[in-house]
PDB file of N, CA and C in Angstrom:
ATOM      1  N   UNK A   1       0.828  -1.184   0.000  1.00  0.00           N
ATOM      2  CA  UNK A   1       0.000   0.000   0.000  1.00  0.00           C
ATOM      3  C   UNK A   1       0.876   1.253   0.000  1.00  0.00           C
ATOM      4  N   UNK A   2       0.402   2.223  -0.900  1.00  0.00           N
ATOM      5  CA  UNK A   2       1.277   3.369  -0.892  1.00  0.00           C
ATOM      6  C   UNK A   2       0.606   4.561   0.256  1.00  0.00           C
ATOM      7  N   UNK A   3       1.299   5.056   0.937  1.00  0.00           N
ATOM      8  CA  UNK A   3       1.481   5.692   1.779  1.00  0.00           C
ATOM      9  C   UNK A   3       1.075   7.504   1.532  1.00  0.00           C
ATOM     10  N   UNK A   4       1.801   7.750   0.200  1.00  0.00           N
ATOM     11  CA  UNK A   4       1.829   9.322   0.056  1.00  0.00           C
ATOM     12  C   UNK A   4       2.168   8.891  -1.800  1.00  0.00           C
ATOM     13  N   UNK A   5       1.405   9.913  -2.120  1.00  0.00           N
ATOM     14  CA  UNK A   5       1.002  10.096  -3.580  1.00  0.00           C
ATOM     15  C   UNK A   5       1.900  11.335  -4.116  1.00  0.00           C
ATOM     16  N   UNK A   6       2.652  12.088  -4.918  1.00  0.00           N
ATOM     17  CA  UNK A   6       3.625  13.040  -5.092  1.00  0.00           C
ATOM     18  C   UNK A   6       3.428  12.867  -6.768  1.00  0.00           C
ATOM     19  N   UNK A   7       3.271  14.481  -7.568  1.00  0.00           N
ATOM     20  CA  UNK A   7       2.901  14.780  -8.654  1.00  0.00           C
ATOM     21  C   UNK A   7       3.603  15.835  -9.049  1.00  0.00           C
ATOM     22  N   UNK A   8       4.982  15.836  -9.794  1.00  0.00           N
ATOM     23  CA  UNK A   8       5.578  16.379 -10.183  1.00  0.00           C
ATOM     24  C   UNK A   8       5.557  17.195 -11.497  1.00  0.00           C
ATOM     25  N   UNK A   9       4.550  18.254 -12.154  1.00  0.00           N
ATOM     26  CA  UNK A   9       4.024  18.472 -13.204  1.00  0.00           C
ATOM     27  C   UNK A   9       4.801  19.024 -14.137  1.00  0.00           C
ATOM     28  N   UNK A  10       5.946  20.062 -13.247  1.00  0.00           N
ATOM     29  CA  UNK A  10       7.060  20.937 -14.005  1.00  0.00           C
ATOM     30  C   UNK A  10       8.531  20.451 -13.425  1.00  0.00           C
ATOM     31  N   UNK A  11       9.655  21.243 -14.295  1.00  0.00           N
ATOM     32  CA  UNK A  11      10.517  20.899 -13.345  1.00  0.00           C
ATOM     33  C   UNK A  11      11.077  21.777 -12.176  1.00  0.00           C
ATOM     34  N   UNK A  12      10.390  23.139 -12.289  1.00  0.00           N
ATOM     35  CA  UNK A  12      10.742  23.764 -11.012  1.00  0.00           C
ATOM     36  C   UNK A  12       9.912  23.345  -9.826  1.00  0.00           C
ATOM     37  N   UNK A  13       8.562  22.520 -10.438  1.00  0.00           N
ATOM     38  CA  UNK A  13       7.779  21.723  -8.803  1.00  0.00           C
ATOM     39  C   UNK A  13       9.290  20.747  -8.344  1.00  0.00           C
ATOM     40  N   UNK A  14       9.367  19.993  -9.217  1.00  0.00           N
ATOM     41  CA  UNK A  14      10.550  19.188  -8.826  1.00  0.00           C
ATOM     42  C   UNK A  14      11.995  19.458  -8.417  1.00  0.00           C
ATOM     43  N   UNK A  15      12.294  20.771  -9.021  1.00  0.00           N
ATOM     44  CA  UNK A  15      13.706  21.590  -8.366  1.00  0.00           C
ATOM     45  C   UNK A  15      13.240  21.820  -6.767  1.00  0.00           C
ATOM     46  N   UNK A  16      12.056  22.547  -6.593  1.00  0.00           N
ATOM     47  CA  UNK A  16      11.855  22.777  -5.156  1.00  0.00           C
ATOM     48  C   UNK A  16      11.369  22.078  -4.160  1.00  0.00           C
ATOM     49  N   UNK A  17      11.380  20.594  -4.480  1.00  0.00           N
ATOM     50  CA  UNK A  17      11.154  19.577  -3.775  1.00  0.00           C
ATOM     51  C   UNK A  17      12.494  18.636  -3.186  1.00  0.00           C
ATOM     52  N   UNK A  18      13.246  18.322  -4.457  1.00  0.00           N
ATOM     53  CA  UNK A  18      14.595  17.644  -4.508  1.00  0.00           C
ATOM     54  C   UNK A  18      15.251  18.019  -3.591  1.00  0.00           C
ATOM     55  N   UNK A  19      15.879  17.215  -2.611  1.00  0.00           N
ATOM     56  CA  UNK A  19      16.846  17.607  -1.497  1.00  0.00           C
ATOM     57  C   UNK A  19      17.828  16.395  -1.852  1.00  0.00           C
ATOM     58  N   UNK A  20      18.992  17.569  -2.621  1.00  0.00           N
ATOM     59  CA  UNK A  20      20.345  16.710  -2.755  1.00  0.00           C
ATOM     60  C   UNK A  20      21.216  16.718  -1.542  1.00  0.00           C
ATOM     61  N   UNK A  21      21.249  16.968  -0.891  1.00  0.00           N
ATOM     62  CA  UNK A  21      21.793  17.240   0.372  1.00  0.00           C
ATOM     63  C   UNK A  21      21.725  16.083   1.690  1.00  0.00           C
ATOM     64  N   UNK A  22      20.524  15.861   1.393  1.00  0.00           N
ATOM     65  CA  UNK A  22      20.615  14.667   2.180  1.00  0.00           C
ATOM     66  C   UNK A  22      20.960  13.349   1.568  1.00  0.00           C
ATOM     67  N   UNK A  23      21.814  12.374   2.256  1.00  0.00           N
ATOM     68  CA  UNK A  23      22.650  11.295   1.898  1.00  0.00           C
ATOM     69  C   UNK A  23      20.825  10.423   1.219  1.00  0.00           C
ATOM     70  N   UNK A  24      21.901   9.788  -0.002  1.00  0.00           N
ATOM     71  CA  UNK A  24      21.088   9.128  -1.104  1.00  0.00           C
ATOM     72  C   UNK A  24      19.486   9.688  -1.655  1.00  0.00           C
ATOM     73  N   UNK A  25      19.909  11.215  -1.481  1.00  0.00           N
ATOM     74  CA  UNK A  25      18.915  12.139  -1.768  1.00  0.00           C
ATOM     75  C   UNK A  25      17.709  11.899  -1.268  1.00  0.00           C
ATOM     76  N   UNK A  26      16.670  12.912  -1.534  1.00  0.00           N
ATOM     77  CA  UNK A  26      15.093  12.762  -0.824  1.00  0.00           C
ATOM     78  C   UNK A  26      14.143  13.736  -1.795  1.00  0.00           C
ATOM     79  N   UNK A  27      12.902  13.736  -1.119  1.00  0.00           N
ATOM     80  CA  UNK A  27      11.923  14.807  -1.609  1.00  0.00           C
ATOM     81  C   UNK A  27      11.033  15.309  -0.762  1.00  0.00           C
ATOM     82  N   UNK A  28      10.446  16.635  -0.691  1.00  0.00           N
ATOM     83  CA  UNK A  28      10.102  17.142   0.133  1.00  0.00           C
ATOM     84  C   UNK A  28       8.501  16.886  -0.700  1.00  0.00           C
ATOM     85  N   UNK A  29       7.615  16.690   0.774  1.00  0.00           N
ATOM     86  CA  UNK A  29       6.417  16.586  -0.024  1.00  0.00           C
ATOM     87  C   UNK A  29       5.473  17.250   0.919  1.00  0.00           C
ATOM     88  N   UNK A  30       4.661  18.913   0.482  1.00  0.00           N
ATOM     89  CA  UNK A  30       4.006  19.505   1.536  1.00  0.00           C
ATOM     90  C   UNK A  30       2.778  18.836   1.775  1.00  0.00           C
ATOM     91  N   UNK A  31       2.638  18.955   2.819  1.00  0.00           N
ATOM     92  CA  UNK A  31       1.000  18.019   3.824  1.00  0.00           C
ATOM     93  C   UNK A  31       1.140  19.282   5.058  1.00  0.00           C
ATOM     94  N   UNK A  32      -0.479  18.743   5.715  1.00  0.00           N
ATOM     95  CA  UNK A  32      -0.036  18.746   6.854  1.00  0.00           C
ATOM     96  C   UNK A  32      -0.387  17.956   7.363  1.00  0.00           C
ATOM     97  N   UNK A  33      -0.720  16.461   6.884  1.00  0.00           N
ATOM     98  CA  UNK A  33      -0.530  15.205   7.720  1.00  0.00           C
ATOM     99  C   UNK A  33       0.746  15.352   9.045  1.00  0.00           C
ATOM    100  N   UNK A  34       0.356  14.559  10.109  1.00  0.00           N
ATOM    101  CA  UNK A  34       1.739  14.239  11.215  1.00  0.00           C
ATOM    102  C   UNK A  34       1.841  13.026  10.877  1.00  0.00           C
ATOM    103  N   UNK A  35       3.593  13.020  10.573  1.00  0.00           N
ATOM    104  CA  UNK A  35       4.622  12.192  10.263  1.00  0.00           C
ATOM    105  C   UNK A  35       5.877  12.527  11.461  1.00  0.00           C
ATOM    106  N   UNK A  36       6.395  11.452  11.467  1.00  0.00           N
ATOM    107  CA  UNK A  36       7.451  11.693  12.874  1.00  0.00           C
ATOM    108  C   UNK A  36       8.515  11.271  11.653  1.00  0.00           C
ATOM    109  N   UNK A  37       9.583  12.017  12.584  1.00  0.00           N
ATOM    110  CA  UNK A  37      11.447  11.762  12.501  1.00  0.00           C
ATOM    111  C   UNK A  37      11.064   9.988  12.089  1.00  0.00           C
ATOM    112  N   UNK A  38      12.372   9.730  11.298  1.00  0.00           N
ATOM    113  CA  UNK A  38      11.915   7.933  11.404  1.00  0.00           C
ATOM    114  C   UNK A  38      11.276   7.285  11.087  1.00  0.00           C
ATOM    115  N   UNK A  39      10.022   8.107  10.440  1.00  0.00           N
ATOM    116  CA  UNK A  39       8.676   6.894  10.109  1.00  0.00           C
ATOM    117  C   UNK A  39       9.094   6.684   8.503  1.00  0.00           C
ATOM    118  N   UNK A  40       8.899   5.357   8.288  1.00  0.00           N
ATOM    119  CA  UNK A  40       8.967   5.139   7.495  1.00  0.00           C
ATOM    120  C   UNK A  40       7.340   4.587   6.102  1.00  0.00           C
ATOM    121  N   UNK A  41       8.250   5.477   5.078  1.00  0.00           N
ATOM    122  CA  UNK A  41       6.381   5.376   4.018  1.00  0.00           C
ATOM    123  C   UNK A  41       7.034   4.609   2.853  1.00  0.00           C
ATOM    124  N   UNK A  42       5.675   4.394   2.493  1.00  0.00           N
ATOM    125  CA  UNK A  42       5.870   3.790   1.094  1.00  0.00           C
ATOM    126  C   UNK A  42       5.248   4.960  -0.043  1.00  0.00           C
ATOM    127  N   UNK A  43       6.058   4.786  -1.015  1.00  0.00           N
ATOM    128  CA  UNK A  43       5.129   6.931  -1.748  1.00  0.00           C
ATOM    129  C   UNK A  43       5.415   5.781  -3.185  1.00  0.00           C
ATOM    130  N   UNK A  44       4.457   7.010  -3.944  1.00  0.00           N
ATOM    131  CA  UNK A  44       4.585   7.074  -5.703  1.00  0.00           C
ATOM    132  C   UNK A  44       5.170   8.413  -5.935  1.00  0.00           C
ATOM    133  N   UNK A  45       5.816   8.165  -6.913  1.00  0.00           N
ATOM    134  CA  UNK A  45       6.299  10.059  -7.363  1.00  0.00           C
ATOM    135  C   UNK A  45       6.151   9.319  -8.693  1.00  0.00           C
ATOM    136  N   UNK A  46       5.943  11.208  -9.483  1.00  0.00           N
ATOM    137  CA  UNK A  46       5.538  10.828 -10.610  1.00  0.00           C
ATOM    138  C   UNK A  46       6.209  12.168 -11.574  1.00  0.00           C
ATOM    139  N   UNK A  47       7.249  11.977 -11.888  1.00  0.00           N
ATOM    140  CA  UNK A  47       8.022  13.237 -12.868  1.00  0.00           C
ATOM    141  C   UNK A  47       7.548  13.697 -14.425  1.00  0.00           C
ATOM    142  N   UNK A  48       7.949  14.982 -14.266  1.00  0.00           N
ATOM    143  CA  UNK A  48       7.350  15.907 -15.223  1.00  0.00           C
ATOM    144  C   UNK A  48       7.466  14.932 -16.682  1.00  0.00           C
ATOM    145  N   UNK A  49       6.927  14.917 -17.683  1.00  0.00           N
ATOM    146  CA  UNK A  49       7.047  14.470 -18.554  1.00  0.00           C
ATOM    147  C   UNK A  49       7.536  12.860 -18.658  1.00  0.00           C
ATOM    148  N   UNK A  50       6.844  12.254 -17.660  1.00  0.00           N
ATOM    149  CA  UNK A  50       6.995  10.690 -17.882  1.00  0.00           C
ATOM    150  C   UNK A  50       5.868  10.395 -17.785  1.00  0.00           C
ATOM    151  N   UNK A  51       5.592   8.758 -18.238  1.00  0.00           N
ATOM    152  CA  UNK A  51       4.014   8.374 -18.043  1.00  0.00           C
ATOM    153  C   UNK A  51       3.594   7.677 -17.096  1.00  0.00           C
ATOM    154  N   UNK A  52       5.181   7.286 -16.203  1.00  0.00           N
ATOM    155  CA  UNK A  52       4.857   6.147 -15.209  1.00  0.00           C
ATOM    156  C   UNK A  52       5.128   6.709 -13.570  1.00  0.00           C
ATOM    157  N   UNK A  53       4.327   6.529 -12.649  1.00  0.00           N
ATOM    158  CA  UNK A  53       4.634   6.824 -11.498  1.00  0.00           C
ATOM    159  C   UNK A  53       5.615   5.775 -11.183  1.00  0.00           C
ATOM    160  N   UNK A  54       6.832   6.147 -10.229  1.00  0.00           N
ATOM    161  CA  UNK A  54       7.478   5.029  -9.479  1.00  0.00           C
ATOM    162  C   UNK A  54       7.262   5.101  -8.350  1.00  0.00           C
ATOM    163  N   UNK A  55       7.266   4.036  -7.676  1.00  0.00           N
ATOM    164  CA  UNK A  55       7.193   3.536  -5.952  1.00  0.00           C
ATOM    165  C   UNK A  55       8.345   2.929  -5.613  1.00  0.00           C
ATOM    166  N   UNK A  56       8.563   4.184  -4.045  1.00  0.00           N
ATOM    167  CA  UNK A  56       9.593   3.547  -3.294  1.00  0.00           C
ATOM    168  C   UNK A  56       9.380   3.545  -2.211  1.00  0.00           C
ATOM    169  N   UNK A  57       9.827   3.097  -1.003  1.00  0.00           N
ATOM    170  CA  UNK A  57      10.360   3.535   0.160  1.00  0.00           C
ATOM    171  C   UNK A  57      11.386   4.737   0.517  1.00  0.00           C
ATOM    172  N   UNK A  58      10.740   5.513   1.972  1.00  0.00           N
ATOM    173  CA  UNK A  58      12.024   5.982   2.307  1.00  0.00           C
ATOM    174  C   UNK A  58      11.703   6.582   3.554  1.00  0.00           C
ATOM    175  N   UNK A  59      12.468   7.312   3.825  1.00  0.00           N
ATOM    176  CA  UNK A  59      12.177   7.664   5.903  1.00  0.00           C
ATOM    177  C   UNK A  59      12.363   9.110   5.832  1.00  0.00           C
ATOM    178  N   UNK A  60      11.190   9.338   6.935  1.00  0.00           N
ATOM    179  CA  UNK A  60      10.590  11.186   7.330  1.00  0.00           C
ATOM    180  C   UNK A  60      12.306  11.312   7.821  1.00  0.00           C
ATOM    181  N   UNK A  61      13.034  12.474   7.086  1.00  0.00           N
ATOM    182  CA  UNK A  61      13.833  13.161   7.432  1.00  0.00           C
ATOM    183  C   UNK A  61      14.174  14.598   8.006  1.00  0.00           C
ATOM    184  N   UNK A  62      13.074  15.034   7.310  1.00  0.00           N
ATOM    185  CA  UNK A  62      12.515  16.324   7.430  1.00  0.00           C
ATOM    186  C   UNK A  62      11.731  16.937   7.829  1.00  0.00           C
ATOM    187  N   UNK A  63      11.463  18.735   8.415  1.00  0.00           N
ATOM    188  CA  UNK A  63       9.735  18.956   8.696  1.00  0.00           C
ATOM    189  C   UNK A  63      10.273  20.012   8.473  1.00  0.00           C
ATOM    190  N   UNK A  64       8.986  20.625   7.353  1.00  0.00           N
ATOM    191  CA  UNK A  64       8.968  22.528   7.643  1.00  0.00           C
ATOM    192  C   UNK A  64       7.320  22.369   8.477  1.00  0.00           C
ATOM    193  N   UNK A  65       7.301  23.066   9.728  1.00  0.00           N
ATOM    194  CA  UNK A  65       6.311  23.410   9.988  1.00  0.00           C
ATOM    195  C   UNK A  65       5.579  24.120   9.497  1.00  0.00           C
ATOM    196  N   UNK A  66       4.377  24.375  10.047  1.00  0.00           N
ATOM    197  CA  UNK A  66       3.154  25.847   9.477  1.00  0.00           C
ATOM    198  C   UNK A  66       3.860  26.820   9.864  1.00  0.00           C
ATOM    199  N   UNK A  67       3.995  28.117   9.040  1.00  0.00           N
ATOM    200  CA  UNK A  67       4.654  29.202   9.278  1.00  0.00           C
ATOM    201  C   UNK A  67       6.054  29.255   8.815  1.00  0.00           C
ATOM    202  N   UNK A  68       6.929  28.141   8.831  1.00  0.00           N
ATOM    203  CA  UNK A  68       7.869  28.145   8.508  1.00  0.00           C
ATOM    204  C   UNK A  68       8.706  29.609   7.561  1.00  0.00           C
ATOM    205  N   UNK A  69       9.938  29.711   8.145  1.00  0.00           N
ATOM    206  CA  UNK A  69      10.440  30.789   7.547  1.00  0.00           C
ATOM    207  C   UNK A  69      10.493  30.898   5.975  1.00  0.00           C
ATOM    208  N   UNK A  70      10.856  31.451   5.399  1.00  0.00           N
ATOM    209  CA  UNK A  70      10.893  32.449   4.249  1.00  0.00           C
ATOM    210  C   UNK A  70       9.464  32.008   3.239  1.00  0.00           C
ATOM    211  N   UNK A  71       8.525  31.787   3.740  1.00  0.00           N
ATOM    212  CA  UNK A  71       7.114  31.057   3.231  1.00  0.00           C
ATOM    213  C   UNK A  71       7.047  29.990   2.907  1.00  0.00           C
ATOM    214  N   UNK A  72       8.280  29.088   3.581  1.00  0.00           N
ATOM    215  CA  UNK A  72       8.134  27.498   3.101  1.00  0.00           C
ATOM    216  C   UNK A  72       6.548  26.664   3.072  1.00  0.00           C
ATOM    217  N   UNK A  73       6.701  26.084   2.316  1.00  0.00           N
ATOM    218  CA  UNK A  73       5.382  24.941   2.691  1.00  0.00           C
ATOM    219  C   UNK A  73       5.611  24.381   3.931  1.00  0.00           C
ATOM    220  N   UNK A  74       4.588  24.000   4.225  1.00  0.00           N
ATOM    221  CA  UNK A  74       4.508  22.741   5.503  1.00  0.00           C
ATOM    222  C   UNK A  74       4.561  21.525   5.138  1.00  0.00           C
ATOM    223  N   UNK A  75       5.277  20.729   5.920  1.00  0.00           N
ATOM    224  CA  UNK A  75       5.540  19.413   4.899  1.00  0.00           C
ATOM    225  C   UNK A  75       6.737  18.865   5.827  1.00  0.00           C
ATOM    226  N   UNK A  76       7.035  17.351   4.667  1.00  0.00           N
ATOM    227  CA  UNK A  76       7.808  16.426   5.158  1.00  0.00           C
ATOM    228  C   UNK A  76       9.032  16.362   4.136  1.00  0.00           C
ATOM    229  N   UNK A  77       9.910  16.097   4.358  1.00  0.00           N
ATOM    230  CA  UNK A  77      11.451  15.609   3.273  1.00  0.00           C
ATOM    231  C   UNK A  77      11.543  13.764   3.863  1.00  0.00           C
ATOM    232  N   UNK A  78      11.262  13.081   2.566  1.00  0.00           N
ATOM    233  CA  UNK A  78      11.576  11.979   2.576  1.00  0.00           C
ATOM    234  C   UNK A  78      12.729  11.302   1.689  1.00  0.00           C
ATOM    235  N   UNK A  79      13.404  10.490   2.608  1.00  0.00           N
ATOM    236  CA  UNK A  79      15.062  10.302   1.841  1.00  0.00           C
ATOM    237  C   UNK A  79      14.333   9.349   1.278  1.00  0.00           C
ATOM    238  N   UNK A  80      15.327   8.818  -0.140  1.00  0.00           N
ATOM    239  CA  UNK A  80      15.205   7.592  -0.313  1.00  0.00           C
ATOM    240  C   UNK A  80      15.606   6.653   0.083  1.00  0.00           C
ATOM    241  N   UNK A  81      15.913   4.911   0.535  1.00  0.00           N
ATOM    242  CA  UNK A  81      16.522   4.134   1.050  1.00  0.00           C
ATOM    243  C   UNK A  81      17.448   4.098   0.319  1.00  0.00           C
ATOM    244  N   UNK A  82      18.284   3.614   1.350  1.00  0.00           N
ATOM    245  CA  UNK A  82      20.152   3.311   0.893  1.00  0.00           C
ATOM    246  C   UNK A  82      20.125   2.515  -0.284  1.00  0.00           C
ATOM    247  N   UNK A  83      19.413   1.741  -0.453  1.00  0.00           N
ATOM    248  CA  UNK A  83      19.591   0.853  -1.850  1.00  0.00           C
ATOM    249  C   UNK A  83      18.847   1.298  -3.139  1.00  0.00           C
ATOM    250  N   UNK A  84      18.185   2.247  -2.947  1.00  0.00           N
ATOM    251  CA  UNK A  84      17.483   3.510  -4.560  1.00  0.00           C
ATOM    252  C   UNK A  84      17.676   4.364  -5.019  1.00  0.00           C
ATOM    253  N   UNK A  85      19.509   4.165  -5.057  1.00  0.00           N
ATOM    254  CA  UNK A  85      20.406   5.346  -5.684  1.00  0.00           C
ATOM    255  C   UNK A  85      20.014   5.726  -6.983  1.00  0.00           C
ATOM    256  N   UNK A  86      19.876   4.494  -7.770  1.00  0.00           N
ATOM    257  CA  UNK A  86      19.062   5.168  -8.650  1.00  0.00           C
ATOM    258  C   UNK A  86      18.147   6.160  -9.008  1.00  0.00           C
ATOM    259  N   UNK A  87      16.976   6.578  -7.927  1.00  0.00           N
ATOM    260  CA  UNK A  87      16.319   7.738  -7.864  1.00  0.00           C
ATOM    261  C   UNK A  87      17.364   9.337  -8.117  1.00  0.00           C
ATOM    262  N   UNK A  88      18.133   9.120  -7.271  1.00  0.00           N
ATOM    263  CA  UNK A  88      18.899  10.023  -7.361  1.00  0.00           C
ATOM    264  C   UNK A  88      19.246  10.564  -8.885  1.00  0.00           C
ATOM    265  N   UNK A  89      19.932   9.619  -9.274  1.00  0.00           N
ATOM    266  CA  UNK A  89      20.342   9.441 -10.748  1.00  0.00           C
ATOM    267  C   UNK A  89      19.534  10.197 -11.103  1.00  0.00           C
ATOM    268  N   UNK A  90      18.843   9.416 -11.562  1.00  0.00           N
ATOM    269  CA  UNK A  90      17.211  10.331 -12.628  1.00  0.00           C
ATOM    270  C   UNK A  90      16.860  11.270 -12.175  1.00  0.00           C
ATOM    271  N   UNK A  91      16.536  12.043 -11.520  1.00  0.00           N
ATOM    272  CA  UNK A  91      16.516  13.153 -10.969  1.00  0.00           C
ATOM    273  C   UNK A  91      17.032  13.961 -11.070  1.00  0.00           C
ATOM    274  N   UNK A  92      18.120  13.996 -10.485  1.00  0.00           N
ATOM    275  CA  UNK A  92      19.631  14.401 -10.812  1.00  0.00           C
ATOM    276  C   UNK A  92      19.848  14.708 -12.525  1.00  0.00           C
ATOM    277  N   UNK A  93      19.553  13.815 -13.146  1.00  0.00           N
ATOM    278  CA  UNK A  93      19.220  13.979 -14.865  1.00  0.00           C
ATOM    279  C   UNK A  93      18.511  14.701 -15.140  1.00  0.00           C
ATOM    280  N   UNK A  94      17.588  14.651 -14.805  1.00  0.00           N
ATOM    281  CA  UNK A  94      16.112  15.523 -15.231  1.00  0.00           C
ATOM    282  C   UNK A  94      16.405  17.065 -14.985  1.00  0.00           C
ATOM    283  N   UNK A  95      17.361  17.166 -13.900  1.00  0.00           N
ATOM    284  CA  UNK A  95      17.105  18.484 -12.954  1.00  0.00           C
ATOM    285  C   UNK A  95      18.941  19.361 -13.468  1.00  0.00           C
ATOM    286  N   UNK A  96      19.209  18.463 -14.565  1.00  0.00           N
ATOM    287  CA  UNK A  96      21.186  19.008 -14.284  1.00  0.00           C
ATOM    288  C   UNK A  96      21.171  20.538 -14.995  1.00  0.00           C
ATOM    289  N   UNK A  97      20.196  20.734 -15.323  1.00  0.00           N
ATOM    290  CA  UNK A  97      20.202  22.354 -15.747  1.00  0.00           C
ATOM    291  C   UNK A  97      19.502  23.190 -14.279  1.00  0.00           C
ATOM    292  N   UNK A  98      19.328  22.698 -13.644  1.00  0.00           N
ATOM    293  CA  UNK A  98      18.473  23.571 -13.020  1.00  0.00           C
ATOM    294  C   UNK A  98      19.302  23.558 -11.424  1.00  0.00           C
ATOM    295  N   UNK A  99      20.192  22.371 -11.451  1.00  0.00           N
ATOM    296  CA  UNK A  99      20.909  21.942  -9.614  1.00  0.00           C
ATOM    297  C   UNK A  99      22.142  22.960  -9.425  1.00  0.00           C
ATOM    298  N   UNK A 100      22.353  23.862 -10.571  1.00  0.00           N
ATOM    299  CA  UNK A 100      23.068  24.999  -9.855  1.00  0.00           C
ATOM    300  C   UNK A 100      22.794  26.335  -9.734  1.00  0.00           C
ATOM    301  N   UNK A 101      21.382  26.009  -9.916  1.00  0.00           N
ATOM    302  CA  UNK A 101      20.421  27.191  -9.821  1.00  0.00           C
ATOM    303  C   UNK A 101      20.472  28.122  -8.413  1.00  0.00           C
ATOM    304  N   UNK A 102      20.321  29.126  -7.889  1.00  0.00           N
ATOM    305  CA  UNK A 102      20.308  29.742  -6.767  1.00  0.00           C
ATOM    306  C   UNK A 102      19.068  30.129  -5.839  1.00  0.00           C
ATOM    307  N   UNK A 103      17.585  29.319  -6.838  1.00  0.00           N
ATOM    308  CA  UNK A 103      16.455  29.407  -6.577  1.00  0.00           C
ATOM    309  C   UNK A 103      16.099  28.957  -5.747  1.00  0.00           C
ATOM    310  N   UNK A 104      15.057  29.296  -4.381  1.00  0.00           N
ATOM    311  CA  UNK A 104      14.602  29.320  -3.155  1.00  0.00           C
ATOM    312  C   UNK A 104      14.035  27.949  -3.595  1.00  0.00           C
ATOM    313  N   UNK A 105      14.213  26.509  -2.345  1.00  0.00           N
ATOM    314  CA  UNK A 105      13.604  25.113  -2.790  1.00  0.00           C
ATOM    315  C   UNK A 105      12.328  25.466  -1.285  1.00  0.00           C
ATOM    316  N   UNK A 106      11.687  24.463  -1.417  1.00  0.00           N
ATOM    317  CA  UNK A 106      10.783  23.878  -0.488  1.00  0.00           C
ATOM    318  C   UNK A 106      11.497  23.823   1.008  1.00  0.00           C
ATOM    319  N   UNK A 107      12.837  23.518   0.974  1.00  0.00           N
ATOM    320  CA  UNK A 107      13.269  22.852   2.266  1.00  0.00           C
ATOM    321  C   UNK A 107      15.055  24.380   3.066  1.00  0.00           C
ATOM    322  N   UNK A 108      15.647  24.027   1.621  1.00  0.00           N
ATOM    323  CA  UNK A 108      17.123  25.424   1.854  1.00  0.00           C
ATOM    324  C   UNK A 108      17.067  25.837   1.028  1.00  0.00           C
TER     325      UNK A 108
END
């Protein structure tokens, strides 16, 4: 059963979600469901211009609260697991014009 549903339509939704920063990368996905440090979900993400959602695992790393500074969303950053480096990859592909961008993300 999937856990959290994620719809990536453009690639700046997806620049300001992507958190390369955290080890074997993640994605920030705004809710305001409560999710704890640690919990672990099962999600679909689904990138700009593909036809297929993928499903992975990965663990709440993150929280911007309500209010959060510089108008962040509220929300969760979920890493991917140590073994779906691949995500990274593709991502990372999709996004290589845009990852030295200086543009305000979801999370830094």
């Amino acid at each position: 059963m999937v856990d959290l549903v994620i719809r990536f339509d453009t690639i700046q939704q997806l620049y300001r979600a992507y958190m390369p920063f955290v080890r074997n990368a993640g994605l920030f996905v705004a809710t305001s469901e409560a999710h704890y440090l640690g919990e672990t979900l099962s999600f679909s993400y689904h990138l700009p211009g593909e036809s297929v959602a993928v499903e992975t695992q990965g663990n709440v790393v993150w929280f911007n609260p309500q209010g959060a500074s510089g108008g962040r969303p509220a929300g969760i950053g979920i890493q991917f697991a140590a073994d779906e480096t691949h995500h990274k990859h593709h991502i990372e592909k999709l996004l290589s014009s845009e990852l030295a961008s200086g543009d305000l993300t979801s999370t830094m």
